[in-house]
PDB file of N, CA and C in Angstrom:
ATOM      1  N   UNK A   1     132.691 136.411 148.665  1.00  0.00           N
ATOM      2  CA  UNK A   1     132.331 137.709 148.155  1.00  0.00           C
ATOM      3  C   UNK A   1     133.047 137.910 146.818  1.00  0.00           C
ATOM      4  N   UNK A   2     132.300 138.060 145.650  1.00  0.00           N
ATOM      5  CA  UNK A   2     133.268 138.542 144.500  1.00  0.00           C
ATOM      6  C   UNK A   2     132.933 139.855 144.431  1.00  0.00           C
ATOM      7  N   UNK A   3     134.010 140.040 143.711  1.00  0.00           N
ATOM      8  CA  UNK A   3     134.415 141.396 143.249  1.00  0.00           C
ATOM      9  C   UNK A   3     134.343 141.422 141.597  1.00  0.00           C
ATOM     10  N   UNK A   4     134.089 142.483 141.181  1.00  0.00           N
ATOM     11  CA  UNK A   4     134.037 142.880 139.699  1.00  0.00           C
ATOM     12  C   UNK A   4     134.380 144.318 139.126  1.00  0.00           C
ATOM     13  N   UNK A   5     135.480 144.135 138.598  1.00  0.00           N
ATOM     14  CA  UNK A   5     136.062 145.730 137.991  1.00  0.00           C
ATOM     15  C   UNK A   5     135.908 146.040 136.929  1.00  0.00           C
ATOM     16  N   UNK A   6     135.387 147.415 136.622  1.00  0.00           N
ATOM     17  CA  UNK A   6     135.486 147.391 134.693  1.00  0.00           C
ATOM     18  C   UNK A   6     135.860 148.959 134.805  1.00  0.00           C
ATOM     19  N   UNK A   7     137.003 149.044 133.905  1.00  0.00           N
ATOM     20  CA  UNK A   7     137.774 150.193 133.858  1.00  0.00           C
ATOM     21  C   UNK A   7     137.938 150.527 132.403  1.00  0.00           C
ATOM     22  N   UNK A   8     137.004 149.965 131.660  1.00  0.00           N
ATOM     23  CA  UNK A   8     136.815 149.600 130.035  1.00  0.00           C
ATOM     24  C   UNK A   8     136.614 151.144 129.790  1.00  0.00           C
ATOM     25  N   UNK A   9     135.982 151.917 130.640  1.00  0.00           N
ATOM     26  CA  UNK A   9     134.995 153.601 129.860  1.00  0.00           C
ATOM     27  C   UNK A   9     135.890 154.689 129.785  1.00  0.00           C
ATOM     28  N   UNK A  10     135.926 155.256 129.052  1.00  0.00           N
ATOM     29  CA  UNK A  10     137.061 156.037 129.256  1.00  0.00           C
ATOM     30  C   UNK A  10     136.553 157.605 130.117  1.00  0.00           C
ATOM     31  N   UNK A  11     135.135 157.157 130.557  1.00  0.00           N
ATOM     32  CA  UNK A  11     134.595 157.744 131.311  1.00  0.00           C
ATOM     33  C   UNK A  11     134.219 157.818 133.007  1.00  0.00           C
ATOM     34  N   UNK A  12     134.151 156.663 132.927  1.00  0.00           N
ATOM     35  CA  UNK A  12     133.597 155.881 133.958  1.00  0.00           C
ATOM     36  C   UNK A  12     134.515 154.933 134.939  1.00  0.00           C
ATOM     37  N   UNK A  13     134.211 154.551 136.296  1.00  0.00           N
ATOM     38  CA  UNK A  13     135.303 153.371 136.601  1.00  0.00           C
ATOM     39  C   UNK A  13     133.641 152.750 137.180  1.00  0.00           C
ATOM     40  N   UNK A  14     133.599 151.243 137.002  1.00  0.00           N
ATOM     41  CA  UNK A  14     132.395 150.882 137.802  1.00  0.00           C
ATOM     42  C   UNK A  14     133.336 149.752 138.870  1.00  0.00           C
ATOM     43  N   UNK A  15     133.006 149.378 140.184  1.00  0.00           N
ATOM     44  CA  UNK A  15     133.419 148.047 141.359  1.00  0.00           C
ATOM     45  C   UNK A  15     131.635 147.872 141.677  1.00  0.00           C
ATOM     46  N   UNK A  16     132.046 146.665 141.443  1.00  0.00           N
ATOM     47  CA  UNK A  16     130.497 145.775 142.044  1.00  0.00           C
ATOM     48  C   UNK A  16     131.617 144.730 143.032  1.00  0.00           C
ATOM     49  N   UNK A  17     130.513 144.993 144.152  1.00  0.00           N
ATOM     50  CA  UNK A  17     130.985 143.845 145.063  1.00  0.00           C
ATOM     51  C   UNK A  17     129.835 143.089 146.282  1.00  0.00           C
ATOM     52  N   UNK A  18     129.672 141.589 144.978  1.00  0.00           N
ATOM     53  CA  UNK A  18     128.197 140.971 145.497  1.00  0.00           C
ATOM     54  C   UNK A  18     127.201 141.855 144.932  1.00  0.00           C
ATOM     55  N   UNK A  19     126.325 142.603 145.567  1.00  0.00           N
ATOM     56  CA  UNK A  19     125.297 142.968 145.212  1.00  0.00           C
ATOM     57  C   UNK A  19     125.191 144.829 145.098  1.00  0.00           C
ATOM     58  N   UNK A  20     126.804 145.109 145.238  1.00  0.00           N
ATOM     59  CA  UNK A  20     126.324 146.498 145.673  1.00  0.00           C
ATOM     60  C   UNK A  20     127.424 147.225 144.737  1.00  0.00           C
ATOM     61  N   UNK A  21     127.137 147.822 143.843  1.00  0.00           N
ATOM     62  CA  UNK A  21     127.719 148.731 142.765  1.00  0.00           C
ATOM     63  C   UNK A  21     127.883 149.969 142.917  1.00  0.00           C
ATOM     64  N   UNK A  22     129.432 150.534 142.594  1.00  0.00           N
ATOM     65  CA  UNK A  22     129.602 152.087 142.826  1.00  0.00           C
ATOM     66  C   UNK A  22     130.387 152.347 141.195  1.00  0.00           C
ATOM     67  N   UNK A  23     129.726 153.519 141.118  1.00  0.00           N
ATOM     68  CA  UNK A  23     130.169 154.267 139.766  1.00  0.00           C
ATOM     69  C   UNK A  23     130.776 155.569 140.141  1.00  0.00           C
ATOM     70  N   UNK A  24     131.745 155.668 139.477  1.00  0.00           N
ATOM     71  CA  UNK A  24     132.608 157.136 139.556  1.00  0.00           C
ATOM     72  C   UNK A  24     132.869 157.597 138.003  1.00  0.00           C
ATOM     73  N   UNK A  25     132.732 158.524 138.378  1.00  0.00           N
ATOM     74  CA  UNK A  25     133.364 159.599 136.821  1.00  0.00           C
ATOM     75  C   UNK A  25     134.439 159.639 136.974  1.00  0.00           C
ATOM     76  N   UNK A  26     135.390 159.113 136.226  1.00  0.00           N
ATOM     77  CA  UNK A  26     137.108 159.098 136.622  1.00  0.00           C
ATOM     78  C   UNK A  26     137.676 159.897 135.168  1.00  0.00           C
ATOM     79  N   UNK A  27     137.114 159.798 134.153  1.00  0.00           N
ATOM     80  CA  UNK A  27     138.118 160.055 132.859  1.00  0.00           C
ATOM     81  C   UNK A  27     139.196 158.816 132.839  1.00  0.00           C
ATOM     82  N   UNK A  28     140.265 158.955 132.432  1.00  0.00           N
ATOM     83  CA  UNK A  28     141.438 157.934 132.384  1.00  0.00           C
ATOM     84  C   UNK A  28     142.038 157.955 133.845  1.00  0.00           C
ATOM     85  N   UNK A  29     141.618 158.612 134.417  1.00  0.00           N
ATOM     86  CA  UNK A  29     142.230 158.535 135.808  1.00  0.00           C
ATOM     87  C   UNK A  29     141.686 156.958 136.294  1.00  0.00           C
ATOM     88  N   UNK A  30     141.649 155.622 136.124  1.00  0.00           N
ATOM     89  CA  UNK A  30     141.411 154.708 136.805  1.00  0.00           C
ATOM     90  C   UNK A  30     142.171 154.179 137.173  1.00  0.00           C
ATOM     91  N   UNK A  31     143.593 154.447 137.904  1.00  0.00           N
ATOM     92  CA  UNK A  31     144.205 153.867 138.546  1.00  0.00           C
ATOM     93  C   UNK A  31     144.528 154.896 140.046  1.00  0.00           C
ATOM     94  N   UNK A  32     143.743 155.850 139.555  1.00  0.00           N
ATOM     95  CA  UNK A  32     143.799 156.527 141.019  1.00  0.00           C
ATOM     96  C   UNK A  32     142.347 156.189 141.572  1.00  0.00           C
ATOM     97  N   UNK A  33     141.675 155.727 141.185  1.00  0.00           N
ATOM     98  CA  UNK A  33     140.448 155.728 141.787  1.00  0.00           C
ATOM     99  C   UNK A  33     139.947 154.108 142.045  1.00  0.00           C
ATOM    100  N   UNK A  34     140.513 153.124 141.068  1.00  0.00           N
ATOM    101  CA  UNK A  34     139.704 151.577 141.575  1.00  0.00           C
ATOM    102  C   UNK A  34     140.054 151.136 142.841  1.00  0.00           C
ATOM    103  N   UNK A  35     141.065 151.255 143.591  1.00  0.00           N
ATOM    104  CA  UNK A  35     141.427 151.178 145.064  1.00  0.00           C
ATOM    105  C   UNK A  35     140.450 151.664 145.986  1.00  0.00           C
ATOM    106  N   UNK A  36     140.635 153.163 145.869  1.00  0.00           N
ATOM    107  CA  UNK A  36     139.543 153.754 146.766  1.00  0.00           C
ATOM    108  C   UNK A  36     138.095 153.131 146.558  1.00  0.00           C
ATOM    109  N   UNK A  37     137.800 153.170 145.721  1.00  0.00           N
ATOM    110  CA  UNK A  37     135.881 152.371 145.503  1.00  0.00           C
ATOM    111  C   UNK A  37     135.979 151.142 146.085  1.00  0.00           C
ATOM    112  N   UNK A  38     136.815 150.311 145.870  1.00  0.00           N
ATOM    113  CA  UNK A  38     137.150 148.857 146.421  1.00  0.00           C
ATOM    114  C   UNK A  38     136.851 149.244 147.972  1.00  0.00           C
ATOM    115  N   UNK A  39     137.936 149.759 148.540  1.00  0.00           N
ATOM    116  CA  UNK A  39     137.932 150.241 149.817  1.00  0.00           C
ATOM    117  C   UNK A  39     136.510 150.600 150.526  1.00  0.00           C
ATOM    118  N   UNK A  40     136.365 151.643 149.734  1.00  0.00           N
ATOM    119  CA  UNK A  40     135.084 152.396 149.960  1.00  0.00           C
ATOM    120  C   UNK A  40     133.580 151.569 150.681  1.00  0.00           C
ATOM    121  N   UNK A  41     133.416 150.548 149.295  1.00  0.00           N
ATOM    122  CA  UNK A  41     132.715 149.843 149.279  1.00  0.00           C
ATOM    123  C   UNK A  41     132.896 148.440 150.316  1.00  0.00           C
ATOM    124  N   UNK A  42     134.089 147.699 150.506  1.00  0.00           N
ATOM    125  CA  UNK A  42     134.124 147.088 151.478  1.00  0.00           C
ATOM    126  C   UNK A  42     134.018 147.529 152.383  1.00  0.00           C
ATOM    127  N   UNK A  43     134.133 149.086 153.523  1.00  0.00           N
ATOM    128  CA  UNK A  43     133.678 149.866 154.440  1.00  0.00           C
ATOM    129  C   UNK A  43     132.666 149.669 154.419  1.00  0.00           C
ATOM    130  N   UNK A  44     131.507 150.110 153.492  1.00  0.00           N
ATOM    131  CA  UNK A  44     130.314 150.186 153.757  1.00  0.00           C
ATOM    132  C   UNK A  44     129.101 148.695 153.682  1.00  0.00           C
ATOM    133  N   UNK A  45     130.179 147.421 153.857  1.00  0.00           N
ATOM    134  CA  UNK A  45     129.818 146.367 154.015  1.00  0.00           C
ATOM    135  C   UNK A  45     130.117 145.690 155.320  1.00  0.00           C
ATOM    136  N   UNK A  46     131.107 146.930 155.757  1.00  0.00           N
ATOM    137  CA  UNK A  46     132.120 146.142 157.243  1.00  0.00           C
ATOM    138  C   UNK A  46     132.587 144.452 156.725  1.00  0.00           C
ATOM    139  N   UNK A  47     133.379 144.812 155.546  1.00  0.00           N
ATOM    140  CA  UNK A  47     134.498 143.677 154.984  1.00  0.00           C
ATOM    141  C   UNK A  47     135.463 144.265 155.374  1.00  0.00           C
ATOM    142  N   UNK A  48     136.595 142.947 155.131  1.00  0.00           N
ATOM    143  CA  UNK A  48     137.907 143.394 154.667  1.00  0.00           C
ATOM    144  C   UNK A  48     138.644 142.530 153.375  1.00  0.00           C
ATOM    145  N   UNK A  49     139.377 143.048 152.901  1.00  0.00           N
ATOM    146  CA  UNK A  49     139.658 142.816 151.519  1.00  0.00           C
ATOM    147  C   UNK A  49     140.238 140.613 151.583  1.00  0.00           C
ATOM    148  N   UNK A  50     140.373 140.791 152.648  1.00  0.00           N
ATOM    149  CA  UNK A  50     140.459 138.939 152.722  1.00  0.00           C
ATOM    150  C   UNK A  50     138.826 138.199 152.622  1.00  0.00           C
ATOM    151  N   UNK A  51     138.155 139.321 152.639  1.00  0.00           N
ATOM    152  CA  UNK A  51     136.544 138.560 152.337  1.00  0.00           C
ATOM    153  C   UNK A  51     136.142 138.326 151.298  1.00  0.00           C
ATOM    154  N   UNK A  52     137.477 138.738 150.257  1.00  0.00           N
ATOM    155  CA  UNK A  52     136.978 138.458 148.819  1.00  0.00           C
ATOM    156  C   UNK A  52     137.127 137.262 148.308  1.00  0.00           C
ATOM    157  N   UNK A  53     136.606 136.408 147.364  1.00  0.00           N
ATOM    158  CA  UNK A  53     136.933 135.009 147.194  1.00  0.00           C
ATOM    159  C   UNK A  53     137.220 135.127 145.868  1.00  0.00           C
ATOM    160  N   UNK A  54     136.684 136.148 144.990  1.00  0.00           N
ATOM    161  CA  UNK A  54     136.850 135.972 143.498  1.00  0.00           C
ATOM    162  C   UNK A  54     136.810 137.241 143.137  1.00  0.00           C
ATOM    163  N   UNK A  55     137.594 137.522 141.560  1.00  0.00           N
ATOM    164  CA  UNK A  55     137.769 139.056 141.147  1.00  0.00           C
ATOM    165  C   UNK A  55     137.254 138.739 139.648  1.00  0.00           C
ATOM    166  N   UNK A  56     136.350 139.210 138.966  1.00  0.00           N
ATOM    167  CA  UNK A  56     136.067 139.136 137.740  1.00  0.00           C
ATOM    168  C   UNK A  56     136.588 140.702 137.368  1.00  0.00           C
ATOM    169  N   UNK A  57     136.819 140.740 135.912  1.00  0.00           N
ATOM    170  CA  UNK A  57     137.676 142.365 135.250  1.00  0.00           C
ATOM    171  C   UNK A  57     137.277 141.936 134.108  1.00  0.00           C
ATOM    172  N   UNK A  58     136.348 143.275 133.681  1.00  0.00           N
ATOM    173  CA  UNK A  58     136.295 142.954 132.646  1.00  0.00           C
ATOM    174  C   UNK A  58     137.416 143.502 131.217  1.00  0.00           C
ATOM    175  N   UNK A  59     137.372 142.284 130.393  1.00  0.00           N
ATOM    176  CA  UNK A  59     138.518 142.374 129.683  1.00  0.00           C
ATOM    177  C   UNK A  59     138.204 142.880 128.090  1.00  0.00           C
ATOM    178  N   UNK A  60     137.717 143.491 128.087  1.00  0.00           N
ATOM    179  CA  UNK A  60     136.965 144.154 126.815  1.00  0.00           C
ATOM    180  C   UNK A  60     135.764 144.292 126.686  1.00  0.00           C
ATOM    181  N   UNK A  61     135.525 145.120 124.739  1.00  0.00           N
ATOM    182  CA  UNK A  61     136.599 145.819 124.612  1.00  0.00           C
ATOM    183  C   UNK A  61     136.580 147.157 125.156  1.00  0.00           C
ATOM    184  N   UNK A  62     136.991 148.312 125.143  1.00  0.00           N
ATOM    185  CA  UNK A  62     137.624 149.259 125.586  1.00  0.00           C
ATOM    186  C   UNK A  62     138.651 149.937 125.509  1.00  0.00           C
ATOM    187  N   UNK A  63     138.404 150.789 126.501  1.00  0.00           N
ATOM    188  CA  UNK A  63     139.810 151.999 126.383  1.00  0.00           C
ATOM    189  C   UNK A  63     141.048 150.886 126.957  1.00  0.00           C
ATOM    190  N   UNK A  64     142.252 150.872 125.963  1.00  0.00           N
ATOM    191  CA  UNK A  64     143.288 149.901 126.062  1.00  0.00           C
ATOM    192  C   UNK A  64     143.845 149.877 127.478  1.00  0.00           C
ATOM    193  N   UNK A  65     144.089 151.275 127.960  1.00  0.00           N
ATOM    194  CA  UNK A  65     144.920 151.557 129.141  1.00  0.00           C
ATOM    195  C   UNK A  65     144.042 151.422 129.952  1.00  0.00           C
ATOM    196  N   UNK A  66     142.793 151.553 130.233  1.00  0.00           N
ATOM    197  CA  UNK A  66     141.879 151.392 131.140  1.00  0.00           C
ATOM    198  C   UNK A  66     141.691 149.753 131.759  1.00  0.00           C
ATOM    199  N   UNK A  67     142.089 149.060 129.997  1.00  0.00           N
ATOM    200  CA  UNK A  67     141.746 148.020 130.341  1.00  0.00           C
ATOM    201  C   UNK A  67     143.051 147.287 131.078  1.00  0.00           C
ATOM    202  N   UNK A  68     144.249 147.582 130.796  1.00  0.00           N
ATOM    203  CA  UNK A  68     145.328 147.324 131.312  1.00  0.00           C
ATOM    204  C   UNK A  68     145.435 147.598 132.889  1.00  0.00           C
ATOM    205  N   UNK A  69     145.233 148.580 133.224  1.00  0.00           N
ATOM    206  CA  UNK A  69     144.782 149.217 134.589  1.00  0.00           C
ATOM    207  C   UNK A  69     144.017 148.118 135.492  1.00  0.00           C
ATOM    208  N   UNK A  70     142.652 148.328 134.869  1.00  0.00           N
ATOM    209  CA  UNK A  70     142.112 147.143 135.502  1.00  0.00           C
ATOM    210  C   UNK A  70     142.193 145.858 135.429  1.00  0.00           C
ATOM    211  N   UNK A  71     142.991 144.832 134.398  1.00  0.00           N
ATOM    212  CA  UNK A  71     143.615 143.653 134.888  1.00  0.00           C
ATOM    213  C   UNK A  71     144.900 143.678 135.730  1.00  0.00           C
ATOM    214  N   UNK A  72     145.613 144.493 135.628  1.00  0.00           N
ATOM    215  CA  UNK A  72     146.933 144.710 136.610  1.00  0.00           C
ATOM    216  C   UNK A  72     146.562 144.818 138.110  1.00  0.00           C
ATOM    217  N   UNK A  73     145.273 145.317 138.552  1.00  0.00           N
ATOM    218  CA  UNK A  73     144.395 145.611 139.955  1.00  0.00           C
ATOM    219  C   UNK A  73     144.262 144.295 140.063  1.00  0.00           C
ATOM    220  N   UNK A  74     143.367 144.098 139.143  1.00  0.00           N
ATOM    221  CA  UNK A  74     142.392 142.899 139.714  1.00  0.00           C
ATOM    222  C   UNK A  74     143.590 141.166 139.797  1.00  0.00           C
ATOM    223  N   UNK A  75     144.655 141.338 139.270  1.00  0.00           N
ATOM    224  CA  UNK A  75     145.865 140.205 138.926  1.00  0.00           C
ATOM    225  C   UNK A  75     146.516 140.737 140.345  1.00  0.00           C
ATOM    226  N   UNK A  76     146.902 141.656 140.556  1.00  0.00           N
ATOM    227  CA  UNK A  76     147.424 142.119 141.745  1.00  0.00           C
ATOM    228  C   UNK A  76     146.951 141.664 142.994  1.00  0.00           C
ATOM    229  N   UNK A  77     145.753 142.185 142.661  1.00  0.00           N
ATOM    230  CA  UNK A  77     145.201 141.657 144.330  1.00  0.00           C
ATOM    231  C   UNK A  77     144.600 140.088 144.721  1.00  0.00           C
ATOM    232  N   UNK A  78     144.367 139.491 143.428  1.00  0.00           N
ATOM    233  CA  UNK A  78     144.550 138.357 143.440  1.00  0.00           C
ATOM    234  C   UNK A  78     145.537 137.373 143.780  1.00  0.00           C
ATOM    235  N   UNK A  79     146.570 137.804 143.276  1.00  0.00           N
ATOM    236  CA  UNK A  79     148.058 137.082 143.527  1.00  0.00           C
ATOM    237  C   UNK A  79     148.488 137.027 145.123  1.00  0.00           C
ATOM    238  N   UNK A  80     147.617 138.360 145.563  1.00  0.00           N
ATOM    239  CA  UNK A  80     148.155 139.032 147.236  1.00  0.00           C
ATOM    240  C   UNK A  80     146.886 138.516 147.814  1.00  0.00           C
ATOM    241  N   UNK A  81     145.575 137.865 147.504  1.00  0.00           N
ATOM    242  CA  UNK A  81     144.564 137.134 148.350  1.00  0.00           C
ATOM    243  C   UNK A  81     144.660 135.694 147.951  1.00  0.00           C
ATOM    244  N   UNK A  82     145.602 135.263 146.923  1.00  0.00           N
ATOM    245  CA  UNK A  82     146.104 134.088 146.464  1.00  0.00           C
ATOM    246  C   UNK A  82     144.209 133.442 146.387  1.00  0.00           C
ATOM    247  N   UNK A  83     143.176 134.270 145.585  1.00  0.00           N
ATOM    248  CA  UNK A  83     142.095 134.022 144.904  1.00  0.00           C
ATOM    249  C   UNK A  83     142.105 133.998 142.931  1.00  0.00           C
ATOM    250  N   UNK A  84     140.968 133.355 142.503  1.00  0.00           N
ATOM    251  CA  UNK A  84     140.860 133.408 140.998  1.00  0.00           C
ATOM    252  C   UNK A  84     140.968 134.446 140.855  1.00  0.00           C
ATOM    253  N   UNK A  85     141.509 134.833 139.460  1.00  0.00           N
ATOM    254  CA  UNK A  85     140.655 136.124 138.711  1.00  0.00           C
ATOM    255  C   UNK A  85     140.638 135.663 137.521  1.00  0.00           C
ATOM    256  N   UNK A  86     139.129 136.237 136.744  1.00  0.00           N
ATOM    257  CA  UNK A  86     138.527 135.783 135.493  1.00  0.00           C
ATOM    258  C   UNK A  86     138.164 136.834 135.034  1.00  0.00           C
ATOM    259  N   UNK A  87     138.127 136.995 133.758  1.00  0.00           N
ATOM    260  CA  UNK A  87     137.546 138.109 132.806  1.00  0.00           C
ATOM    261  C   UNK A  87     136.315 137.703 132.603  1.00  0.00           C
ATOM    262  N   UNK A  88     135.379 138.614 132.828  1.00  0.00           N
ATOM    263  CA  UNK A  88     133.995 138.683 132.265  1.00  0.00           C
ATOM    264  C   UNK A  88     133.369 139.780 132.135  1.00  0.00           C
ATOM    265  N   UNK A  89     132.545 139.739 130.770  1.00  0.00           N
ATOM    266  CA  UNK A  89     132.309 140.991 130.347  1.00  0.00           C
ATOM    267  C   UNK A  89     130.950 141.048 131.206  1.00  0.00           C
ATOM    268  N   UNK A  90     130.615 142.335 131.225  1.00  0.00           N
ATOM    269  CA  UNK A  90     129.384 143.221 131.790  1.00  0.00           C
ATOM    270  C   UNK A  90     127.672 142.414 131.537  1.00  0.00           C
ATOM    271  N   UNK A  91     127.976 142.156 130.264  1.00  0.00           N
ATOM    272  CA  UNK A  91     126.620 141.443 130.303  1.00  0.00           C
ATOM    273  C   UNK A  91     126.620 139.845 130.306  1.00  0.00           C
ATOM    274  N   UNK A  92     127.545 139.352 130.353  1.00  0.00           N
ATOM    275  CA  UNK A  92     127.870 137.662 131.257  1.00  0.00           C
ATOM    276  C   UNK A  92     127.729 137.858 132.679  1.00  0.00           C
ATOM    277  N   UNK A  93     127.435 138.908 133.184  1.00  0.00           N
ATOM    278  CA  UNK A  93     127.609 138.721 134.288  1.00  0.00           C
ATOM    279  C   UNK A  93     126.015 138.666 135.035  1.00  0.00           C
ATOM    280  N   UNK A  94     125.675 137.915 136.153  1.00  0.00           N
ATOM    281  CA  UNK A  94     124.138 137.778 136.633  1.00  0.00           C
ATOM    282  C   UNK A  94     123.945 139.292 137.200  1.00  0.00           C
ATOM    283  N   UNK A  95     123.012 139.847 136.625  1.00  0.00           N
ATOM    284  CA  UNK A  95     122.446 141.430 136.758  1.00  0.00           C
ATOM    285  C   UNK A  95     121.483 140.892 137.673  1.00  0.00           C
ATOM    286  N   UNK A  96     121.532 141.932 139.246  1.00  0.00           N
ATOM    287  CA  UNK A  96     120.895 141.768 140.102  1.00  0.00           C
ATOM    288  C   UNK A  96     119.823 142.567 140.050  1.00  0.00           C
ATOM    289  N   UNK A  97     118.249 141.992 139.832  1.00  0.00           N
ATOM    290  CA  UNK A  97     117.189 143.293 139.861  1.00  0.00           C
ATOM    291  C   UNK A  97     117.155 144.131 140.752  1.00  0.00           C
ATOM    292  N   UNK A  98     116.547 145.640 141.136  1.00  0.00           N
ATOM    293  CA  UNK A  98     116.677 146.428 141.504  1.00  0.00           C
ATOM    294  C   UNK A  98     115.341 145.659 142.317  1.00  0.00           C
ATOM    295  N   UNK A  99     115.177 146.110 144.213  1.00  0.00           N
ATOM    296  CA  UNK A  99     113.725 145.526 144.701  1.00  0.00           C
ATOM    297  C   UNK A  99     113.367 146.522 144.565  1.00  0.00           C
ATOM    298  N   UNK A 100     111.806 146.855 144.649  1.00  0.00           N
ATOM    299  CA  UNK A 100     111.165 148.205 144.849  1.00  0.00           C
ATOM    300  C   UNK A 100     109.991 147.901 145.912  1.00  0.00           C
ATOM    301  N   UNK A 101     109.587 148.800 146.673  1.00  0.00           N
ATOM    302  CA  UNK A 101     108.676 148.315 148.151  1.00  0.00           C
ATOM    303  C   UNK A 101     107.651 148.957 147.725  1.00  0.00           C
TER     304      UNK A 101
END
């Protein structure tokens, strides 16, 4: 399961994890909030945070502290699932189409 953080907006916090993306309106508040979405979102997968195999963050550019925020998360919890973490920006990354029925 990867994970993907971008704490770049000085608006926004986005966590994608696999196929399923949550957006919050945070302001600079992203260090009170990328935990909980992480959380959040592994709940509503019935994971647990050892199901992660990889953490991509994206590393620019952006709001400086945002971006600091979110490599310090994503280095953190890496070090503590002893998994990669890689920077990749938003549009390197494979965009999953939306299905429609």
């Amino acid at each position: 399961m990867k994970l993907h953080i971008d704490t770049s907006s000085n608006q926004k916090t986005t966590i994608r994890l696999d196929d399923q993306e949550l957006v919050r309106e945070s302001g600079t508040q992203h260090s009170q909030v990328v935990l909980p979405m992480i959380m959040e979102l592994l709940k509503a997968q019935s994971s647990k945070l050892q199901a992660i195999t990889e953490i991509e963050v994206n590393p620019g550019p952006g709001s400086f502290t945002g971006l600091r925020v979110g490599a310090a998360i994503a280095n953190a919890l890496g070090y503590a699932l002893k998994i990669p973490v890689n920077g990749k920006r938003p549009w390197e990354m494979q965009i999953v189409e939306p299905v429609y029925e």
